[in-house]
Protein backbone atom coordinates (compact mmCIF):
# COMPACT_ATOMS: atom_id res chain seq x y z
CA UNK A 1 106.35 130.75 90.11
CA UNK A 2 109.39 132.23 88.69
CA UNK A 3 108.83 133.70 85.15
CA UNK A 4 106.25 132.91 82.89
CA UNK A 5 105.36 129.16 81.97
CA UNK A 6 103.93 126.95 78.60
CA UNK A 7 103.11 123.66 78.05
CA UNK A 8 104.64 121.65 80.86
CA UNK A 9 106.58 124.40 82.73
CA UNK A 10 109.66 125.34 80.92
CA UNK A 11 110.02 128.93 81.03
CA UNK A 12 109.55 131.10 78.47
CA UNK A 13 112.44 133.80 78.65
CA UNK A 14 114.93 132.09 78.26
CA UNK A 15 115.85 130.93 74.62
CA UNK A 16 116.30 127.31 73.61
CA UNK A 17 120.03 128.22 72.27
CA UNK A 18 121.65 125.03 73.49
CA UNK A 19 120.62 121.92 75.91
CA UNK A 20 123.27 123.44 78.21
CA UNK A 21 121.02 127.23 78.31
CA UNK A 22 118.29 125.60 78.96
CA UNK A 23 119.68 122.96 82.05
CA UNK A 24 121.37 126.51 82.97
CA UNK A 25 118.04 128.16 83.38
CA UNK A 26 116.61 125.30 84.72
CA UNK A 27 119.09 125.12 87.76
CA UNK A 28 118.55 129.46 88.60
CA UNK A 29 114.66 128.71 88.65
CA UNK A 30 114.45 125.83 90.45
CA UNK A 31 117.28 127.28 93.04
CA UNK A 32 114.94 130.21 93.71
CA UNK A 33 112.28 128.15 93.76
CA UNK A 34 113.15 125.15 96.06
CA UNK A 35 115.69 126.52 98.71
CA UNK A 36 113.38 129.49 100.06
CA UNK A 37 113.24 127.04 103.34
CA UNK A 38 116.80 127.26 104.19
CA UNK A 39 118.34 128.93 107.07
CA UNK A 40 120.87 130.85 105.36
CA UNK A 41 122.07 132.28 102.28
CA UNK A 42 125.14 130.35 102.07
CA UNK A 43 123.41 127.05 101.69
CA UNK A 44 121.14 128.57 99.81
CA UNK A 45 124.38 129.30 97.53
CA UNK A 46 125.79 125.43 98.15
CA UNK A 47 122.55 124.19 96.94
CA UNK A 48 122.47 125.47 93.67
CA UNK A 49 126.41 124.86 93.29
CA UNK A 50 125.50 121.01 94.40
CA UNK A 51 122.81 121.40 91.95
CA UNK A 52 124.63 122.72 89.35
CA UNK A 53 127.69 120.21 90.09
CA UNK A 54 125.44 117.00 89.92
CA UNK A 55 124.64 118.18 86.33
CA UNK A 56 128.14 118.99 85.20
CA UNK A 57 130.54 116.80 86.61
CA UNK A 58 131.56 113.61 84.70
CA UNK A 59 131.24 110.17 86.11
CA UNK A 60 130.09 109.15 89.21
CA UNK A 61 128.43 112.57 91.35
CA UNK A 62 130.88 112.29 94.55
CA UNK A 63 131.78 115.40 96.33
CA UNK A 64 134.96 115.55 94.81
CA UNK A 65 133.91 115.20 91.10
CA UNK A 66 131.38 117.98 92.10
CA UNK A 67 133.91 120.45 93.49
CA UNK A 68 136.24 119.19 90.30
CA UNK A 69 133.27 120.34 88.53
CA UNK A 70 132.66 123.74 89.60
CA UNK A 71 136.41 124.80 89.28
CA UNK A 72 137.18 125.07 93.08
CA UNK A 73 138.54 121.65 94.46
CA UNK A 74 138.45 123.50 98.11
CA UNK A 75 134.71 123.16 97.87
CA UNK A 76 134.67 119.44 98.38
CA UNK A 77 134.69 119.95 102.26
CA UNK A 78 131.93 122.61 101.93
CA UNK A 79 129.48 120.87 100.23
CA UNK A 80 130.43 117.50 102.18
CA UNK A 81 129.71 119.45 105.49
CA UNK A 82 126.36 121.30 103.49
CA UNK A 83 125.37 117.90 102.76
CA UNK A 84 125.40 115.52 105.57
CA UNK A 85 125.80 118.11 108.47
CA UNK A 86 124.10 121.66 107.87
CA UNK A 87 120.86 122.06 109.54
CA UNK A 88 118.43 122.48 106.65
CA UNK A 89 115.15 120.48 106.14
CA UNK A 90 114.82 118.63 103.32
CA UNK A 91 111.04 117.61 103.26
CA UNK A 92 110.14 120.92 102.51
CA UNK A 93 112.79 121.11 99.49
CA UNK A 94 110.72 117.84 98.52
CA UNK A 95 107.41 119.32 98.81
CA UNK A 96 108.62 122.80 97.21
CA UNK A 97 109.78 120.29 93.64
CA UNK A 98 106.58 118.50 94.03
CA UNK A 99 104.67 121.61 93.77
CA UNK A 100 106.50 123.40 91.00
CA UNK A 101 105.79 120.24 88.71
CA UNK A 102 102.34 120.37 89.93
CA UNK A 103 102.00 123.96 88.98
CA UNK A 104 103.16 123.58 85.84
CA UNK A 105 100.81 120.62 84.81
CA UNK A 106 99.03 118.35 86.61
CA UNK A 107 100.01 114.78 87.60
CA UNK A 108 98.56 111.65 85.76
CA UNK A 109 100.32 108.98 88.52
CA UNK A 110 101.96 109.13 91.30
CA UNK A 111 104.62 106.15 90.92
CA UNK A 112 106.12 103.65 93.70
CA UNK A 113 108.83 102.50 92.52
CA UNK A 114 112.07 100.70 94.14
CA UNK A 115 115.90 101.49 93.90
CA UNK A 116 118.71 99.33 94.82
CA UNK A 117 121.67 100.89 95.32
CA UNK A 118 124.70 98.60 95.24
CA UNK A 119 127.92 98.53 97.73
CA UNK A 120 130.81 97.73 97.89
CA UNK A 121 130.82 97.77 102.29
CA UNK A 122 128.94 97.87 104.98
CA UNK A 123 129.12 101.15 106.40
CA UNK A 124 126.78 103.06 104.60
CA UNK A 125 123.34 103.72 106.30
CA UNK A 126 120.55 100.75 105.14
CA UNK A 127 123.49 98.70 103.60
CA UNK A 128 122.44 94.57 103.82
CA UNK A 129 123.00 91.51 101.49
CA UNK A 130 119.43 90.99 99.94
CA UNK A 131 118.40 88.30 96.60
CA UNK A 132 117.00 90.16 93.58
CA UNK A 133 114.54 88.27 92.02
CA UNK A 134 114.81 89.87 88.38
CA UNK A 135 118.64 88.93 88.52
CA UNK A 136 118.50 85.64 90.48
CA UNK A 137 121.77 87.18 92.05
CA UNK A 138 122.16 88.40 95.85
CA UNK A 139 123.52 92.17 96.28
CA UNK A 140 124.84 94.19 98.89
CA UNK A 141 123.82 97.61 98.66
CA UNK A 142 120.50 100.01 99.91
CA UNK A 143 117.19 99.27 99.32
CA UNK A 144 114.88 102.75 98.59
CA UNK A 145 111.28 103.55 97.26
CA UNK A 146 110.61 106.60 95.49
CA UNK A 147 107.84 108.50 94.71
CA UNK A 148 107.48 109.96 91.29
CA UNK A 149 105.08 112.51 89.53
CA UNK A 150 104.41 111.41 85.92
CA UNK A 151 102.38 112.43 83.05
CA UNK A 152 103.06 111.71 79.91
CA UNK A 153 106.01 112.74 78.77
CA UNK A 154 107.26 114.37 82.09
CA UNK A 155 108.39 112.37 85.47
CA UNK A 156 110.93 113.23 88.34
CA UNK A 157 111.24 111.41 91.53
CA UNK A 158 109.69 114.16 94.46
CA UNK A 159 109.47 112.15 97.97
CA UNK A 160 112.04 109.07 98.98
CA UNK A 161 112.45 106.33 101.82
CA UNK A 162 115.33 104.50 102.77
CA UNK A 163 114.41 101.10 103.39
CA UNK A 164 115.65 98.76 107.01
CA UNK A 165 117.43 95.89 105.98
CA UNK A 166 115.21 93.08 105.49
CA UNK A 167 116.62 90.81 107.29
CA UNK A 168 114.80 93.25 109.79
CA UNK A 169 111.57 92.34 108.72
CA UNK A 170 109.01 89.60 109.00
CA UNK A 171 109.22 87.15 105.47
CA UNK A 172 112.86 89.46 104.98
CA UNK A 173 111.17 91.46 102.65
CA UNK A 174 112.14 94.99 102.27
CA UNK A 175 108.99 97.07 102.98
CA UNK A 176 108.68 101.18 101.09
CA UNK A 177 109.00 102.52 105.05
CA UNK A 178 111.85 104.77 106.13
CA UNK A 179 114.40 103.38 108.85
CA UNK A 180 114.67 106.98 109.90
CA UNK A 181 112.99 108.75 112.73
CA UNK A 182 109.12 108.61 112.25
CA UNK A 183 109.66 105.35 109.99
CA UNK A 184 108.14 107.60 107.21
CA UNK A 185 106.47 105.77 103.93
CA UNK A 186 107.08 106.71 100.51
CA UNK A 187 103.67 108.04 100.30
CA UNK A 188 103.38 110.40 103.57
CA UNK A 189 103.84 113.61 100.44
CA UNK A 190 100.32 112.17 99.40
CA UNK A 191 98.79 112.52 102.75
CA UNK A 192 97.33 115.96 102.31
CA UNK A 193 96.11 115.55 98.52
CA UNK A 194 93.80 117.31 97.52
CA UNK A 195 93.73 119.79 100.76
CA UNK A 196 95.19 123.47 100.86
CA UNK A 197 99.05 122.90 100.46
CA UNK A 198 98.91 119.52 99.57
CA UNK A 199 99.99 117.09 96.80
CA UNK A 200 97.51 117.13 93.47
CA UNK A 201 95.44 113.78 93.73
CA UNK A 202 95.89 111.52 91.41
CA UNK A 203 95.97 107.53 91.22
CA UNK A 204 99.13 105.99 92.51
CA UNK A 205 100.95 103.09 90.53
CA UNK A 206 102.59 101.08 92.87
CA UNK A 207 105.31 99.24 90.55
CA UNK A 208 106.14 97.35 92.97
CA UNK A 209 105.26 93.31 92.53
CA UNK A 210 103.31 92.29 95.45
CA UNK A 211 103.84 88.88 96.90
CA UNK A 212 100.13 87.54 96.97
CA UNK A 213 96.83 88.94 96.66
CA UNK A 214 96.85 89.34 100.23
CA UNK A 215 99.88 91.87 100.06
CA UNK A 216 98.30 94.19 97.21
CA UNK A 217 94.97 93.88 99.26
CA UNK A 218 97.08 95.27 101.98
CA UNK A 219 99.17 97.98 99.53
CA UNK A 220 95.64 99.32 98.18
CA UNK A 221 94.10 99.98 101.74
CA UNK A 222 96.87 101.33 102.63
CA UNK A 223 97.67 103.95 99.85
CA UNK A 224 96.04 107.41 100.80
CA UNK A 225 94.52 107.64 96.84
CA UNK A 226 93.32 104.83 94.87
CA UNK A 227 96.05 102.65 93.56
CA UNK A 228 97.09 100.23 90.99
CA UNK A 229 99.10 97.21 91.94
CA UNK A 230 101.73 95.51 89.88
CA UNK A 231 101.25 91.61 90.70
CA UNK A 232 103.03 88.81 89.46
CA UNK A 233 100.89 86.52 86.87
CA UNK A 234 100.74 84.08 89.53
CA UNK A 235 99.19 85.32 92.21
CA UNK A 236 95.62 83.94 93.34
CA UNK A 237 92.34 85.68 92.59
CA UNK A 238 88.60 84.99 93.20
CA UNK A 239 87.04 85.77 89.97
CA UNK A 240 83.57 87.24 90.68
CA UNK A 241 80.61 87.26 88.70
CA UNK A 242 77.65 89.49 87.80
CA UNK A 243 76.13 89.09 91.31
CA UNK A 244 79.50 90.49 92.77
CA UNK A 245 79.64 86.66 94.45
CA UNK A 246 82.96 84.17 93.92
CA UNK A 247 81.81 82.63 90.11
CA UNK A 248 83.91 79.92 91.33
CA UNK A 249 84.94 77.51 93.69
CA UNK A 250 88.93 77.65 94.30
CA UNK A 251 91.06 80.58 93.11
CA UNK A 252 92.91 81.28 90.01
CA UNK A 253 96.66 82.47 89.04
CA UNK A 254 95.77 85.59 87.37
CA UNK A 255 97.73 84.95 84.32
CA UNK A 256 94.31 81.82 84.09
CA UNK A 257 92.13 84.21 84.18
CA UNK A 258 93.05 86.79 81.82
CA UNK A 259 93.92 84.07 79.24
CA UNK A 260 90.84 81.68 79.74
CA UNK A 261 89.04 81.76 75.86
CA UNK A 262 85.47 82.60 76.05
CA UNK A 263 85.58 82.60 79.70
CA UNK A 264 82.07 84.29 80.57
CA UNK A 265 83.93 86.94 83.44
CA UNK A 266 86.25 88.27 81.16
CA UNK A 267 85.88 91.31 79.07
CA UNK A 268 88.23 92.04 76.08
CA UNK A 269 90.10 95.60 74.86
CA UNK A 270 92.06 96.62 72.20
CA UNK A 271 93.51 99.93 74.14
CA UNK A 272 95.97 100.75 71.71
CA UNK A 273 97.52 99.99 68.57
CA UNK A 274 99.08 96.83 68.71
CA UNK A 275 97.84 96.69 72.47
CA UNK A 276 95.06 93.87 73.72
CA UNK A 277 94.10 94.10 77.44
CA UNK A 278 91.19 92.26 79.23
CA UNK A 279 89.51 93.52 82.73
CA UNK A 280 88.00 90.80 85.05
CA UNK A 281 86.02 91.50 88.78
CA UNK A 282 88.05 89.97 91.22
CA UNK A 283 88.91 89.32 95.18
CA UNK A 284 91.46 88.51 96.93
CA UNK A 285 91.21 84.03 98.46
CA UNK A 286 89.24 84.04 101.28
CA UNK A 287 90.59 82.06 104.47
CA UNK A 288 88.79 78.87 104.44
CA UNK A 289 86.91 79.53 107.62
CA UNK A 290 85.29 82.87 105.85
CA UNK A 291 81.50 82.23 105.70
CA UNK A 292 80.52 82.12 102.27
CA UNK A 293 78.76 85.35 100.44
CA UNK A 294 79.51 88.37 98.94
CA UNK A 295 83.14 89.63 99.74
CA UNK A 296 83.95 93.39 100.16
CA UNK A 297 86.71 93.72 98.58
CA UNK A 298 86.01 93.42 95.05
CA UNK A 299 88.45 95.07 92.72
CA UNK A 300 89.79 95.15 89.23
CA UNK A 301 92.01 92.81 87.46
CA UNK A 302 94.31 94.42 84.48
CA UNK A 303 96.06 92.61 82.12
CA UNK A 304 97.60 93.59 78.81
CA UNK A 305 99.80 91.93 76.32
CA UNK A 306 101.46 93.53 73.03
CA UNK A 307 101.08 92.18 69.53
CA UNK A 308 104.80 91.99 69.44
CA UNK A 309 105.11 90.36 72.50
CA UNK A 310 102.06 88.00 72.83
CA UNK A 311 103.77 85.59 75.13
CA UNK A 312 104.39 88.26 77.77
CA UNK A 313 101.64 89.92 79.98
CA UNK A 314 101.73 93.33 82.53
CA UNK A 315 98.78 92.37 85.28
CA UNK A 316 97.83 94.69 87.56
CA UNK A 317 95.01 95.27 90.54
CA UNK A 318 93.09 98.22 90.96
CA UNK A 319 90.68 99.97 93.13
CA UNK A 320 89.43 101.96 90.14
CA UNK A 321 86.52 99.50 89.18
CA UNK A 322 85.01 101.71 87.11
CA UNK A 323 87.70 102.72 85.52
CA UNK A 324 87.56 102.17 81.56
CA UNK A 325 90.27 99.90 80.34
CA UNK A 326 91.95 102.35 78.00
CA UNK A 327 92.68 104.99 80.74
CA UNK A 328 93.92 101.95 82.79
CA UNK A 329 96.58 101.28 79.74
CA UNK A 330 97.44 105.08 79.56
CA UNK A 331 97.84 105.23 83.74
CA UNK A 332 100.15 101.51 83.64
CA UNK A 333 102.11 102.65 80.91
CA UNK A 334 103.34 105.39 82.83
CA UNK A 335 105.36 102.50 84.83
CA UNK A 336 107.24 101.76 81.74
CA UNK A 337 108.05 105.61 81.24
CA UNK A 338 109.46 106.02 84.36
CA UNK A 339 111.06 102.89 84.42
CA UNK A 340 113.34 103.94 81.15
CA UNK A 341 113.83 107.76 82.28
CA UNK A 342 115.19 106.59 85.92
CA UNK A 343 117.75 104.55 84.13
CA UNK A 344 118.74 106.93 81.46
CA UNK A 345 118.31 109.95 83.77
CA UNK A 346 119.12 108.33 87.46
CA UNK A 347 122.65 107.75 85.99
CA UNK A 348 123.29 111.07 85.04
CA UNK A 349 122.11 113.30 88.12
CA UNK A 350 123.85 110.67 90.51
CA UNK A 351 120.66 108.60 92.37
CA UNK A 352 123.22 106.21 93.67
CA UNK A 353 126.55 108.05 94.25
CA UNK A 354 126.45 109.03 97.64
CA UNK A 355 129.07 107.92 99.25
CA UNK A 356 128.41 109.45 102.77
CA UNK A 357 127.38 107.00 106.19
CA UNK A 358 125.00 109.39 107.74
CA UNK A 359 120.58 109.05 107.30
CA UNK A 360 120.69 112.93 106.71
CA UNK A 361 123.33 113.47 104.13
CA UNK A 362 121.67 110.55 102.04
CA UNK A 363 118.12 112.18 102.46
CA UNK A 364 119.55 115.27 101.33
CA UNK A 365 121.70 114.01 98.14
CA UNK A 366 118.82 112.46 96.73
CA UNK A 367 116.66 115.80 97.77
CA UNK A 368 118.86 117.33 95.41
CA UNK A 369 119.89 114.36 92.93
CA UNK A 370 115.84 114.30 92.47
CA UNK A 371 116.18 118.27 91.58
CA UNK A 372 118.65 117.93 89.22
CA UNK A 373 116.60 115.21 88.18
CA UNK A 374 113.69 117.51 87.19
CA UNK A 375 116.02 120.09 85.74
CA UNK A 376 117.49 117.48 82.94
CA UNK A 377 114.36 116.81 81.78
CA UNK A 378 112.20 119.61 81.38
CA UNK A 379 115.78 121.01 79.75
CA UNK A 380 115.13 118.68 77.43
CA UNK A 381 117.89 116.25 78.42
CA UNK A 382 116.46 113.01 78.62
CA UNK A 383 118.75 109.75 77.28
């Protein structure tokens, strides 16, 4: 790693003069750091200008307002061309950022969490009409998934997907796999945790509302570390008892279970100040021709409500039945985190400003949006 490192990375020689110092040292280290897999030393150059434009330039992050940026307007066609047409990689770049946060302190969560990208046309790569549920409103734009590494305190978005349209899909909803070549999920970066080279393990929060049980069933299996599942506070359970069997006989919206009083499954948390959670046994419906008995699948239910707030729960599956309920509320609360910092932060290193058509040169801006990204915060640049 370039120079020497404290607390969560940032580097020691260089002096905390002024937020712009430290983005400034920020941008040389992780240049070194994450282009050693290009080609050539000119894009090796163009990365860390794009790099260093993205942080700079006011507004929206187009090519233009990069190039205005950096002081040399005849750089827009350079750094279009670096972007969406020169040969270099950018998994590696990925896999180089998710590393360097790695080494510098460990992940608590890896986070799943979408990205819609509004439109104006239909040109752009991914673009479709699709309803939002939170806004009740239908929008034309690109659907994405990122990955982030969080830990208190720290996240940055390492590994992205660009989503097919849904209409694409079976139930038209828009699924965290890549329409590229490979159809490549969000979570491929996670393949090879724990191995020689690979990512750090460490649960994944999936912040993404599943449809039914059946769906988060399908998310958890699926997920190459164990997972937590955002669900909606309707979705049906099978509350279990002490046997592990189904304590009873038709399933439950989870929002019943969690706030049944004196129910006998339930058991009750204060995990923080101000914080009350409850942790139940659960499984997802089974068909009605299942033979009756002990079901396999028997994970966690998570639910939490704040004092402040007592009319509105978080509920959440998990695979990590063992898992005491206080580390649960530290591991979910890491959705919220990230949640704030990729509105505050996502604005300001350009997540949705590419204006290019092409798969690549989106994969790439976001490559180096996500860098940028990294370099705000651990500047100390966040808000």
């Amino acid at each position: 790693m370039h120079g020497s490192q404290t607390g969560l990375g940032c580097p020691v020689p260089f002096p905390a003069h002024s937020p712009t110092t430290d983005v400034e040292a920020q941008v040389t280290e992780l240049a070194d750091l994450l282009f050693r897999s290009f080609p050539r030393a000119g894009h090796r150059l163009k990365g860390e200008q794009y790099l260093r434009g993205l942080l700079t330039a006011p507004g929206r992050k187009t090519v233009r307002n990069i190039a205005r940026a950096l002081g040399d307007s005849g750089a827009a066609q350079r750094l279009h061309h670096f972007v969406c047409n020169a040969p270099w990689r950018w998994q590696p770049v990925r896999e180089a950022l998710a590393a360097h946060l790695t080494d510098a302190a460990p992940p608590q969560a890896w986070v799943v969490r979408p990205l819609v990208i509004p439109k104006a046309g239909e040109h752009s790569v991914g673009v479709h009409r699709r309803f939002e549920p939170e806004t009740g409103q239908v929008v034309n734009g690109q659907q994405a998934h990122g990955l982030w590494y969080a830990r208190p305190g720290m996240n940055a978005p390492v590994d992205w997907c660009l989503n097919p349209p849904a209409r694409t899909l079976p139930g038209g909803r828009p699924q965290p796999v890549d329409l590229g070549p490979g159809r490549r999920p969000v979570t491929a970066l996670l393949d090879r945790a724990g191995r020689p080279g690979g990512a750090a393990p460490a649960p994944v929060l999936w912040d993404c509302p599943a449809e039914d049980a059946t769906d988060a069933l399908r998310t958890l299996a699926a997920l190459p570390l164990p997972g937590v599942v955002r669900l909606a506070g309707g979705t049906a359970l099978d509350v279990l008892g002490p046997s592990g069997r189904r304590a009873l006989g038709t399933p439950l919206p989870a929002e019943r279970i969690a706030a049944a009083p004196g129910a006998p499954w339930l058991c009750g948390h204060d995990v923080a100040p101000g914080v009350r959670a409850v942790t139940v046994r659960v499984a997802a419906p089974r068909p009605r021709t299942a033979a009756p008995g002990r079901p396999a699948d028997g994970l966690l239910l998570y639910a939490q409500w704040r004092a402040d707030h007592p009319g509105r729960a978080d509920f959440w599956l998990t695979s990590l039945v063992r898992a005491p309920a206080a580390e649960l509320h530290r591991l979910t609360a890491l959705a919220g985190q990230t949640a704030r910092d990729t509105a505050r932060t996502g604005a300001r290193v350009g997540l949705r400003d590419f204006e290019g058509r092409s798969y690549a040169g989106w994969h790439r801006h976001m490559t180096l949006a996500s860098a940028a990204y990294t370099a705000l915060l651990r500047a100390g640049g966040r808000g």
